[in-house]
Protein backbone atom coordinates (compact mmCIF):
# COMPACT_ATOMS: atom_id res chain seq x y z
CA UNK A 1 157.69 35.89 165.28
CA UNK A 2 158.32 38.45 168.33
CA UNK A 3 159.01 41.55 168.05
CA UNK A 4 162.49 41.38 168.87
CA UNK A 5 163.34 38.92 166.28
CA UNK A 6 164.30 39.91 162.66
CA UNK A 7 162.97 38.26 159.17
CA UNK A 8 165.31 36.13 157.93
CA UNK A 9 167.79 37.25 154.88
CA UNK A 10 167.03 36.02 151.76
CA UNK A 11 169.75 33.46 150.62
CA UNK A 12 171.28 35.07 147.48
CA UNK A 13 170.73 32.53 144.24
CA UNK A 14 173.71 31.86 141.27
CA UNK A 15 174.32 29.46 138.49
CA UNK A 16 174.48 25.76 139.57
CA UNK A 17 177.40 24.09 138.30
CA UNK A 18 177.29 20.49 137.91
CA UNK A 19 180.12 18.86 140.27
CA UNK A 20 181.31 15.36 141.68
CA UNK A 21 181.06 17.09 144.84
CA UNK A 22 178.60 16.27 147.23
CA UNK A 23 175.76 19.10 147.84
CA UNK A 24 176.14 20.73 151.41
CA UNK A 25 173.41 22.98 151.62
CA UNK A 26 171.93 26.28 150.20
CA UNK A 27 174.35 27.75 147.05
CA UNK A 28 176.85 24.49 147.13
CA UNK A 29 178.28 24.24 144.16
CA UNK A 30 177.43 27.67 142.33
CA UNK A 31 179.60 30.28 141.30
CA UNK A 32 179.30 33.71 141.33
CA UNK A 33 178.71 35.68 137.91
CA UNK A 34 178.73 39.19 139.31
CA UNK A 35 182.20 40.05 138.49
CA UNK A 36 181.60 38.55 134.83
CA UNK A 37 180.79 41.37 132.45
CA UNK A 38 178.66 41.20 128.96
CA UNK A 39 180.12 43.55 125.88
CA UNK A 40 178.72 43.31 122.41
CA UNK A 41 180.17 44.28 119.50
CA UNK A 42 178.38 45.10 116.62
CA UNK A 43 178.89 47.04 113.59
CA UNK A 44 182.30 48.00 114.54
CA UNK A 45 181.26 49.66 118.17
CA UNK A 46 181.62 47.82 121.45
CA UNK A 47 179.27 48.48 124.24
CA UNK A 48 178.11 46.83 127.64
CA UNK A 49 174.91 44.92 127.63
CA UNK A 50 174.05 43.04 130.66
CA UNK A 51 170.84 41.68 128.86
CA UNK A 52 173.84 39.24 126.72
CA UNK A 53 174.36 36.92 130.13
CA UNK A 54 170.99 35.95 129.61
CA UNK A 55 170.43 35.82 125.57
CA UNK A 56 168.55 39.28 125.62
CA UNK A 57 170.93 41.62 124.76
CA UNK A 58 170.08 44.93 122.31
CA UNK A 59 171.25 43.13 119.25
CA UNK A 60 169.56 39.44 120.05
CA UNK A 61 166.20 40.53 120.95
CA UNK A 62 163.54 39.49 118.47
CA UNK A 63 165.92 37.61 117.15
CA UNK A 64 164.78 33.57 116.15
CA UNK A 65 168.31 31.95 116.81
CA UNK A 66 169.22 28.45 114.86
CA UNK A 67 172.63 26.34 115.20
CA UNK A 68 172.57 26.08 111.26
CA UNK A 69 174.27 28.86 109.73
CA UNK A 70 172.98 28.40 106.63
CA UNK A 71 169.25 29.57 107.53
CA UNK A 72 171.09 33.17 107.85
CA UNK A 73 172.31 33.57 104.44
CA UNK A 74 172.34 37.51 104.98
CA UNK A 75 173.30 38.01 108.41
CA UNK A 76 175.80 40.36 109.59
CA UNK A 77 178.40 39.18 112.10
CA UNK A 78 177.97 40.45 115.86
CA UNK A 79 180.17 39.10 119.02
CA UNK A 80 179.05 38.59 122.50
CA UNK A 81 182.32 39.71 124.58
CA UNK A 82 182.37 37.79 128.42
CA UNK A 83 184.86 40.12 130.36
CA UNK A 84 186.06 38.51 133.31
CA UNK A 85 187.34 40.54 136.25
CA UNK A 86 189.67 39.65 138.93
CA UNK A 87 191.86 41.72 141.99
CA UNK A 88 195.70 40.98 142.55
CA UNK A 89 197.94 43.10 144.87
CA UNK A 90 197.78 45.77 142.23
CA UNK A 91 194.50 46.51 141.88
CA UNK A 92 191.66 44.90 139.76
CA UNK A 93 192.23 44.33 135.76
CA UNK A 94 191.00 42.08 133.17
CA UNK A 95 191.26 38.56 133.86
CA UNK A 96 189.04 36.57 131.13
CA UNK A 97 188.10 37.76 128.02
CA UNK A 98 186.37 35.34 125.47
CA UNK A 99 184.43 36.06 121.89
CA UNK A 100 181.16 34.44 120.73
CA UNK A 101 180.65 34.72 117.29
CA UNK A 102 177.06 35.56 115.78
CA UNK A 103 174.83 36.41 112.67
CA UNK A 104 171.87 38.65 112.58
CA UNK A 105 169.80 39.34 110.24
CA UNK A 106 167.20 41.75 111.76
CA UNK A 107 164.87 42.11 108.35
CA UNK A 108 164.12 38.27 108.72
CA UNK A 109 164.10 38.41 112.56
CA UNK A 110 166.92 35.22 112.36
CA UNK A 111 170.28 34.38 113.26
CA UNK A 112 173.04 32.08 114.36
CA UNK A 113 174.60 31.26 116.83
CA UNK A 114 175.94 27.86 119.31
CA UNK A 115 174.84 28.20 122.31
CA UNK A 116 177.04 25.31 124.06
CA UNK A 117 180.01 27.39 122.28
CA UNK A 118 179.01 30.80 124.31
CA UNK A 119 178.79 28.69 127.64
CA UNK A 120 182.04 27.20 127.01
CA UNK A 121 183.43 30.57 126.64
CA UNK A 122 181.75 31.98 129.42
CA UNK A 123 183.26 29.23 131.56
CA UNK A 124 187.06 30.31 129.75
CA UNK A 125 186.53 33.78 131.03
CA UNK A 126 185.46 33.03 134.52
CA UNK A 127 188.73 30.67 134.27
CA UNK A 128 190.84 33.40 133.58
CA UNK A 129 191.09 32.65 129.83
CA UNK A 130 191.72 35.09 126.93
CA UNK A 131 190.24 33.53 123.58
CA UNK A 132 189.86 36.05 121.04
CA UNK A 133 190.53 34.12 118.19
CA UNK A 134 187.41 34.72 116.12
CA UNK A 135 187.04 38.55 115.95
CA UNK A 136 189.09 40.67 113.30
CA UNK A 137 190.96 43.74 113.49
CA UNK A 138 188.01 46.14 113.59
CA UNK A 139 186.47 44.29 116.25
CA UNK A 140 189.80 44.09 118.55
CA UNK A 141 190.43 48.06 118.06
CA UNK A 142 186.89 48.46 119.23
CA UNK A 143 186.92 46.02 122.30
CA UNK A 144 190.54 47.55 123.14
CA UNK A 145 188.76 51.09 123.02
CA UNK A 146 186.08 49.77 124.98
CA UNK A 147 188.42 48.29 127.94
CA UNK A 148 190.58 50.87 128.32
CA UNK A 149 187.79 54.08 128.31
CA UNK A 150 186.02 51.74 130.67
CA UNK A 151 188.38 51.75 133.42
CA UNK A 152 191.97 53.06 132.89
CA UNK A 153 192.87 51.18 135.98
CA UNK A 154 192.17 48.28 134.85
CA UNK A 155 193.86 47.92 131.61
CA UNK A 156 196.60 49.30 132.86
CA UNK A 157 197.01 46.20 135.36
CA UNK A 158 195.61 43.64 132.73
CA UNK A 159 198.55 41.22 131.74
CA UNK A 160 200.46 41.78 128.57
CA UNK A 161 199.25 38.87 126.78
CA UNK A 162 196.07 40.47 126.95
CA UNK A 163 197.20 43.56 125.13
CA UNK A 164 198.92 41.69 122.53
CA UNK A 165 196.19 39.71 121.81
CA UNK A 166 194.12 43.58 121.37
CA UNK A 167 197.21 45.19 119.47
């Protein structure tokens, strides 16, 4: 290399996605998880945990995971949250939210959860999805808590369906 010339970027990685598409070089056919965010809520409080996008959060660490939920007879329930952002003329809001249910049960270091139902989900957010169907009233008033301290801004230009859904 001469001294004039300068190193090469590196070529920025994401998540392959499988597509009928044919492959046309470096990062065809990947999207782009940075504006996908990772909340957990457990025990009633919601809080961001970027360790959840890739099964390590606070709460799933240590944790032996199995798709039966009968091996985690005493588990407590916890959600991963996949927050989805987006930007329209009026500023950036809340595009995809989606719940993961799971039990823990930290005193036998075991728990359950479906793995190919939090990828699914995942994939609803970044599709600009809500799916909150399998959290309860505690859990909503937290998460709704959680958006709106978060970023004001951004709740405020989330659609209506998605405050419904949090009411």
């Amino acid at each position: 290399m001469e001294n004039n010339e300068k190193p090469a970027e590196k070529k920025k990685l994401s998540l392959n996605v499988v597509s009928s598409k044919e492959h046309k070089g470096f990062g065809a056919g990947t999207i782009d998880l940075s504006q996908v965010a990772c909340v957990v809520i457990d025990r009633g409080e919601a809080s961001l945990d970027v360790g959840a996008m890739h099964a390590k959060s606070k709460v799933e660490r240590g944790i032996k995971f199995s798709p039966n939920k009968e091996d985690v007879p005493n588990g407590r329930p916890a959600w991963i949250v996949w927050v989805a952002i987006d930007r329209n003329e009026q500023g950036s809001y809340y595009a995809g939210v989606t719940s993961c249910e799971m039990l823990v049960d930290e005193e036998a270091r075991r728990g359950w959860k479906v793995l190919p139902d939090h990828v699914n989900r995942l994939d609803f957010a970044l599709k600009r999805k809500y799916m909150l169907d399998n959290i309860g009233a505690e859990e909503k008033a937290a998460l709704r808590k959680f958006l709106m301290e978060h970023n004001t801004e951004w709740w405020n230009n989330s659609p209506e369906a998605l405050k419904e859904l949090l009411a």
